[in-house]
C-alpha atoms as a PDB file:
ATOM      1  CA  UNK A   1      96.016  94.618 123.939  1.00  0.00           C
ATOM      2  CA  UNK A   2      98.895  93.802 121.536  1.00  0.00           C
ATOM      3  CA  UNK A   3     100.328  90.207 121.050  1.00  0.00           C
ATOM      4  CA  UNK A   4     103.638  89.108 121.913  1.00  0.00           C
ATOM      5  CA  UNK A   5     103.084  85.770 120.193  1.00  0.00           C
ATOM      6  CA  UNK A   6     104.894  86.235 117.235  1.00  0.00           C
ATOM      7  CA  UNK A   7     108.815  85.382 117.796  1.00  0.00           C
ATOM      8  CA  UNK A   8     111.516  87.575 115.963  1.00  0.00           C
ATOM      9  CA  UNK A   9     114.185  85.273 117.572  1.00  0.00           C
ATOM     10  CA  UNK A  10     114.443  83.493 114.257  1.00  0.00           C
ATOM     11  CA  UNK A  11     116.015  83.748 110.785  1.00  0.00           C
ATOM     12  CA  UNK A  12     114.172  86.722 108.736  1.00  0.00           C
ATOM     13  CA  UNK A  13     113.134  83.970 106.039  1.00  0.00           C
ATOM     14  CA  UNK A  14     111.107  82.445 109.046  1.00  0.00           C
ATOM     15  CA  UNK A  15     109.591  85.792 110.685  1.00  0.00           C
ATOM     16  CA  UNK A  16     109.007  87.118 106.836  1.00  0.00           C
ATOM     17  CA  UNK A  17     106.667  84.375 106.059  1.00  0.00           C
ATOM     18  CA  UNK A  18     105.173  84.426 109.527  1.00  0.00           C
ATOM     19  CA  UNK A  19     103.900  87.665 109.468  1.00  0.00           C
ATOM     20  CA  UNK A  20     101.854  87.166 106.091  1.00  0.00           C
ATOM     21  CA  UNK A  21      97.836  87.517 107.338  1.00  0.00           C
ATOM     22  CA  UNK A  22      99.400  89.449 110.249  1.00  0.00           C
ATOM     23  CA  UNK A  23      97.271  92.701 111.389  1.00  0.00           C
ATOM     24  CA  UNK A  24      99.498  95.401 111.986  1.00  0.00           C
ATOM     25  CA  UNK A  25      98.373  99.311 112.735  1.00  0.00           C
ATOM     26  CA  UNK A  26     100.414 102.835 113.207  1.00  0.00           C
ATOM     27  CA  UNK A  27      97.938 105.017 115.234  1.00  0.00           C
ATOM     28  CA  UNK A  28      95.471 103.061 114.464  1.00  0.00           C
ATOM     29  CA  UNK A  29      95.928 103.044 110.766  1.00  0.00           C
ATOM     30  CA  UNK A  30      96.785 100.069 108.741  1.00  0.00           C
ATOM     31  CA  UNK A  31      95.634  96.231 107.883  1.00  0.00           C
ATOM     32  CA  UNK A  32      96.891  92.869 107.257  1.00  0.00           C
ATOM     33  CA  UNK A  33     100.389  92.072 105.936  1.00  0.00           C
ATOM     34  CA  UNK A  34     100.296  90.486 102.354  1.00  0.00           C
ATOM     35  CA  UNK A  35     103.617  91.108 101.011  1.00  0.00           C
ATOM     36  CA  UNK A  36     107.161  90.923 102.795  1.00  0.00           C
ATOM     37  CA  UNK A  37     110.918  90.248 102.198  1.00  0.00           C
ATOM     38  CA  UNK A  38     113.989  88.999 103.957  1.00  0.00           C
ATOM     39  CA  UNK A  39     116.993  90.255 104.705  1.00  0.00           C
ATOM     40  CA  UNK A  40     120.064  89.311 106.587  1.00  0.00           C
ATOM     41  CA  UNK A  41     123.486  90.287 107.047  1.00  0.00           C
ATOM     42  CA  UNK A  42     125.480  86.939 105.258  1.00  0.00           C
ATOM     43  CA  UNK A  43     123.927  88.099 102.097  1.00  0.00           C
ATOM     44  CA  UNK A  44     124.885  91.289  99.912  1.00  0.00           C
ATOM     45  CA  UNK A  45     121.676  92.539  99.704  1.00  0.00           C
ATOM     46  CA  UNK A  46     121.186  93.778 103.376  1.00  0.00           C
ATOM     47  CA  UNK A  47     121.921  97.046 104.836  1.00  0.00           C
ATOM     48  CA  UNK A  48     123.519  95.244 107.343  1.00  0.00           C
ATOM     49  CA  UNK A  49     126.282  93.621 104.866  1.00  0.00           C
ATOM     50  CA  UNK A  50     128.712  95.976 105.506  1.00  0.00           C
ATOM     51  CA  UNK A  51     128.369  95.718 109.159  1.00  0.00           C
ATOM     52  CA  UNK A  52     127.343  98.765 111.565  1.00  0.00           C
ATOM     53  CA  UNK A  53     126.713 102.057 110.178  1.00  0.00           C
ATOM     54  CA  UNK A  54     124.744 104.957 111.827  1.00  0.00           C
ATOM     55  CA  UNK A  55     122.047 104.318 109.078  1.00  0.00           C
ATOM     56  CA  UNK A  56     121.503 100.389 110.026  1.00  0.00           C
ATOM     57  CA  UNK A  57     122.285 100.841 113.860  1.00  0.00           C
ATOM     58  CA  UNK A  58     118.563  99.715 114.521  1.00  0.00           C
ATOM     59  CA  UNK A  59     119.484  96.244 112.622  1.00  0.00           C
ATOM     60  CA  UNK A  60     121.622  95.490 114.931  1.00  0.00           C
ATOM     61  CA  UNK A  61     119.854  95.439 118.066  1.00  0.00           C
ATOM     62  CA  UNK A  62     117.433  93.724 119.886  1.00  0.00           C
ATOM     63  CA  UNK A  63     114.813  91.461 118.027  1.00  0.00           C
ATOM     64  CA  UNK A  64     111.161  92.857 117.347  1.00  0.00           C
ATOM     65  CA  UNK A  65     112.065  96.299 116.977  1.00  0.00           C
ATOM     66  CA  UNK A  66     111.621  99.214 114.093  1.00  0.00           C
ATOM     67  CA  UNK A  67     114.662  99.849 111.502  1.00  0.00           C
ATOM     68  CA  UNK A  68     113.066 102.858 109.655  1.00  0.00           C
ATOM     69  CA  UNK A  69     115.115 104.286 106.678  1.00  0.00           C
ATOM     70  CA  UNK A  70     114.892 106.710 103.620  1.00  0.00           C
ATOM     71  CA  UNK A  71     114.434 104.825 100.023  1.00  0.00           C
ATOM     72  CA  UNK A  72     115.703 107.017  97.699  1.00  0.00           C
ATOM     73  CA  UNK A  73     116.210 110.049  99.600  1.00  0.00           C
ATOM     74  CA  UNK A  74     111.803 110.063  99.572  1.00  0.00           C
ATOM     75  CA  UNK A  75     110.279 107.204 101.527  1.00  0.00           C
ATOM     76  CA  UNK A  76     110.216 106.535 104.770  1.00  0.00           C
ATOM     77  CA  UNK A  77     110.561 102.477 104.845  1.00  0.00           C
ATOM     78  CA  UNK A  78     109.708 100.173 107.626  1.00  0.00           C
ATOM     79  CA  UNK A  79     111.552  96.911 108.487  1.00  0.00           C
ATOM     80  CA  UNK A  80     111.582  94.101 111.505  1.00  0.00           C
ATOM     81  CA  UNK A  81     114.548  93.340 113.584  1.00  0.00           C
ATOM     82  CA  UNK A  82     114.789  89.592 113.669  1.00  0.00           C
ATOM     83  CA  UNK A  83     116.849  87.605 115.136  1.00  0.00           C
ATOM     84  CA  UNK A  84     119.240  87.879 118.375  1.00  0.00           C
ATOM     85  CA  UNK A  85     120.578  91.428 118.989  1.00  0.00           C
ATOM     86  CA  UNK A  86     124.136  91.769 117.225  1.00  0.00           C
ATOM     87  CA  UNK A  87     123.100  89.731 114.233  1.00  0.00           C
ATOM     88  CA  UNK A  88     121.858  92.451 111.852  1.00  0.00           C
ATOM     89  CA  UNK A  89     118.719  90.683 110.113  1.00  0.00           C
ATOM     90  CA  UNK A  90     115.055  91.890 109.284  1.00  0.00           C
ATOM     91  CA  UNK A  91     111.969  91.799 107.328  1.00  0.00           C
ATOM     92  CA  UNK A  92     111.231  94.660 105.029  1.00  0.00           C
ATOM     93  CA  UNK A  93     107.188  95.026 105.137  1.00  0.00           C
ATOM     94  CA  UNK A  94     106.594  95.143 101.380  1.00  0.00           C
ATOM     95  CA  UNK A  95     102.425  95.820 101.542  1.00  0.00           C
ATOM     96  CA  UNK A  96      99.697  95.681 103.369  1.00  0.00           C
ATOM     97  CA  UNK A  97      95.942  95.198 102.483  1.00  0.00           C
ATOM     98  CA  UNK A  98      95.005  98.483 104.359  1.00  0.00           C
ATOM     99  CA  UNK A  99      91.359  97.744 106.254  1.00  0.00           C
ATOM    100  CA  UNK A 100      91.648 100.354 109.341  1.00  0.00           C
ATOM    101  CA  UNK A 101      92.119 103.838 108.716  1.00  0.00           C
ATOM    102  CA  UNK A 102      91.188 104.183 104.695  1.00  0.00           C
ATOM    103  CA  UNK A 103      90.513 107.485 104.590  1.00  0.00           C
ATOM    104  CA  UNK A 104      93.523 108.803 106.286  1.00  0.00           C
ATOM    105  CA  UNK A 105      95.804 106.692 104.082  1.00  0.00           C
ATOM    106  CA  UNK A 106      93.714 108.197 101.509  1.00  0.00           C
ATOM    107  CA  UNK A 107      94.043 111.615 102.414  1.00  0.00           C
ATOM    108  CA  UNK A 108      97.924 110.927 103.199  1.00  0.00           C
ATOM    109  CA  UNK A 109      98.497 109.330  99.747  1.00  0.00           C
ATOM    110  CA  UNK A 110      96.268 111.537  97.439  1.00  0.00           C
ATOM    111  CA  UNK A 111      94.809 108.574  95.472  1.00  0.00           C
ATOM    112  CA  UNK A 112      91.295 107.165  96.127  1.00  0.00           C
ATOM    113  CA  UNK A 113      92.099 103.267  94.709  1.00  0.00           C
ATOM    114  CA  UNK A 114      92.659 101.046  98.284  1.00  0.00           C
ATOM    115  CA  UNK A 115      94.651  98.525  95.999  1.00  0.00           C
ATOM    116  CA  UNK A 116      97.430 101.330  95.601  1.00  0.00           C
ATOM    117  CA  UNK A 117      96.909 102.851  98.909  1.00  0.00           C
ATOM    118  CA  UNK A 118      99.905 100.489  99.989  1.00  0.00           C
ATOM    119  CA  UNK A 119     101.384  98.495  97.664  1.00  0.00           C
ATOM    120  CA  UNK A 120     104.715  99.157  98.026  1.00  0.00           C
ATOM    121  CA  UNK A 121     107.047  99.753 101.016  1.00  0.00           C
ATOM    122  CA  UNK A 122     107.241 103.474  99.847  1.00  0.00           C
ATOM    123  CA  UNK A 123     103.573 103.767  99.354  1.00  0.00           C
ATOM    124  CA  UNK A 124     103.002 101.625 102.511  1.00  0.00           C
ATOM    125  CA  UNK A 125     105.524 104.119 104.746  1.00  0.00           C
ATOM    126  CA  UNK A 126     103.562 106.912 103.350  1.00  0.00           C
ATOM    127  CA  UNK A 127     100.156 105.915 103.975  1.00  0.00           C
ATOM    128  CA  UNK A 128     100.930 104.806 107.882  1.00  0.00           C
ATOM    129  CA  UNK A 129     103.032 108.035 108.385  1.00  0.00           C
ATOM    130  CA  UNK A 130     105.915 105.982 108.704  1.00  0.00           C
ATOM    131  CA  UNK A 131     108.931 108.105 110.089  1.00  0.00           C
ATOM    132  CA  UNK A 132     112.712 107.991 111.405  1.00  0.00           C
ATOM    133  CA  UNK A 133     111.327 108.479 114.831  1.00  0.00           C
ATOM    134  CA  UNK A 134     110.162 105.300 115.105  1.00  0.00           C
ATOM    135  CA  UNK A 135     113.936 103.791 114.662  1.00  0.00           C
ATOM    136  CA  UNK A 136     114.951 101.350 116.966  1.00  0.00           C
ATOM    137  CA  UNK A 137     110.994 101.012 118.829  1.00  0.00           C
ATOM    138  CA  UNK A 138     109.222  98.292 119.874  1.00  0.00           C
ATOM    139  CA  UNK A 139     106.715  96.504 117.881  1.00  0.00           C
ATOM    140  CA  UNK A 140     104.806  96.100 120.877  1.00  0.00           C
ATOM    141  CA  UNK A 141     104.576  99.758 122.060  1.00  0.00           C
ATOM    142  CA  UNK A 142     102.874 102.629 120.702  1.00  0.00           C
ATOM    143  CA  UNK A 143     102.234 103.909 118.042  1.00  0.00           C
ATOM    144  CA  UNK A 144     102.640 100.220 116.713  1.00  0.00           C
ATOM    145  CA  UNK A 145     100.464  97.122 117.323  1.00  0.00           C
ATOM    146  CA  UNK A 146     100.966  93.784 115.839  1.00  0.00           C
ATOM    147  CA  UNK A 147      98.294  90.737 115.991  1.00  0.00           C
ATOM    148  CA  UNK A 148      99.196  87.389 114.266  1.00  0.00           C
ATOM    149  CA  UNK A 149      97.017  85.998 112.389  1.00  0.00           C
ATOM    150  CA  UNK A 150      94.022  83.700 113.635  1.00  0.00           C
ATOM    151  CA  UNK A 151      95.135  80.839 111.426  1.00  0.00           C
ATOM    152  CA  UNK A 152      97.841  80.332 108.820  1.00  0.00           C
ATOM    153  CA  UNK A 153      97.717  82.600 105.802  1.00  0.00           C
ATOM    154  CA  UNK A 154      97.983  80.903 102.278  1.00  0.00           C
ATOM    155  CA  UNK A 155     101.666  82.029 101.672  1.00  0.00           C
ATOM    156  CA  UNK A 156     103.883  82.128  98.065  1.00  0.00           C
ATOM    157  CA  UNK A 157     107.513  82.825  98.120  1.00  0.00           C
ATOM    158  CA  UNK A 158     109.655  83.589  94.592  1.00  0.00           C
ATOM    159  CA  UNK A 159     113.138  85.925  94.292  1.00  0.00           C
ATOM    160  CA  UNK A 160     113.290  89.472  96.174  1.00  0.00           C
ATOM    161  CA  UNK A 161     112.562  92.706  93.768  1.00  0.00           C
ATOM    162  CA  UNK A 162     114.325  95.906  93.429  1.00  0.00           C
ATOM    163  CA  UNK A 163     117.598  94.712  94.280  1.00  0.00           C
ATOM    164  CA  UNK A 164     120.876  93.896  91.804  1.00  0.00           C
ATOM    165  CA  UNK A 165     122.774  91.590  95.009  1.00  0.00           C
ATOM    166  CA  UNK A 166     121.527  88.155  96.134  1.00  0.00           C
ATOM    167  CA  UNK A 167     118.704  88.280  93.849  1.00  0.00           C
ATOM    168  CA  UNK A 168     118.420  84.585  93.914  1.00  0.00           C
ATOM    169  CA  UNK A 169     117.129  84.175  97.501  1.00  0.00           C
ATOM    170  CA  UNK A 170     113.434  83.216  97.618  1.00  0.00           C
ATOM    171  CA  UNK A 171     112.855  85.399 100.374  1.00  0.00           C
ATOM    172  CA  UNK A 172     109.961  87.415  99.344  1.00  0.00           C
ATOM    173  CA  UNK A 173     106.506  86.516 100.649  1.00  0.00           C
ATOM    174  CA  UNK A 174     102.971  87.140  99.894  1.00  0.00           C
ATOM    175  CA  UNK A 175      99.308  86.417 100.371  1.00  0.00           C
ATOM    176  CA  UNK A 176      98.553  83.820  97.661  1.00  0.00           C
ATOM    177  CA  UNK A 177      96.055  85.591  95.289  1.00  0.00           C
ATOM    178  CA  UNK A 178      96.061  89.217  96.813  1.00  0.00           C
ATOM    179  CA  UNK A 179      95.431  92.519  94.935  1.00  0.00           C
ATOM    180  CA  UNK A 180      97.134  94.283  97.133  1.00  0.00           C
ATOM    181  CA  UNK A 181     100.863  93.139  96.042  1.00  0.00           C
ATOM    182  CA  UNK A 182     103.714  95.488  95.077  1.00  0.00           C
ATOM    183  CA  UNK A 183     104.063  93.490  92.203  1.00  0.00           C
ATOM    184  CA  UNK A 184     102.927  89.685  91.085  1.00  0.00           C
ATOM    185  CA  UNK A 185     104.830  86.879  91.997  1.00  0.00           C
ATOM    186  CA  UNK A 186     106.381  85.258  89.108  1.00  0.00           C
END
């Protein structure tokens, strides 16, 4: 049965933290959320900045849904639609500590080490076979399924990475102490 308890009717900054300790599956495949960022359209650093494009069309509409896009012209990426429809705000799902599924992520991936299986939004969209399809679906429909956690998850925030616009915003979150991090917090 998936959960509807989580609310994406909030600012991103809320949702992002929210979701660290979350359990969340593609297929099947997947684990628990350690690592996320924040992103919303006052701020430079959002697709959404610009306003609507067909590329961010997804950001725009109704909370709790997929916005799916190509990093780099390689991976497939997988963000959050917070907030009410129209507003154009999400959470980019940065890593996960994969639990369910290893062996397929390993097989996807190529590397036998868990701790790199997806820790990275790139790595992360490859090792759920993350893919435009999903754009614009429901976290709470198949192939997706999203549990909070049990009980709140031991969360540090610091300045999004891999961005050159807004990079003062402490709106990346992670599992305090996880090995399963894109990167350390500072």
């Amino acid at each position: 049965m998936k959960s509807t308890a989580l609310n994406f009717l909030r600012p991103s900054h809320e949702v992002a933290r929210d979701l660290i300790g979350a359990t969340f599956t593609v297929n099947g495949v997947g684990g628990i959320i350690v690592e996320t960022e924040a992103y919303d359209q006052s701020e430079p650093a959002s697709h959404t900045f610009v306003g609507k494009t067909p590329r961010n069309i997804a950001m725009f509409g109704a909370p709790a849904r997929a916005y799916v896009y190509r990093s780099y012209g390689i991976h497939w990426c997988l963000n959050f639609v917070c907030e009410a429809e129209g507003h154009g705000a999400g959470v980019l799902i940065r890593a996960i500590e994969p639990i369910i599924g290893l062996q397929t992520m390993m097989e996807r991936r190529g590397v036998d080490k868990v701790n790199l299986l997806c820790s990275g939004p790139g790595k992360l969209g490859q090792a759920l076979a993350i893919q435009h399809s999903f754009n614009g679906m429901s976290l709470y429909d198949s192939p997706f399924e999203l549990i909070p956690a049990a009980k709140p998850a031991d969360v540090i925030c610091g300045p999004r990475i891999g961005i050159s616009k807004a990079v003062d915003l402490p709106w990346r979150f992670g599992l305090a102490g996880s090995p399963f991090l894109s990167r350390p917090f500072r």
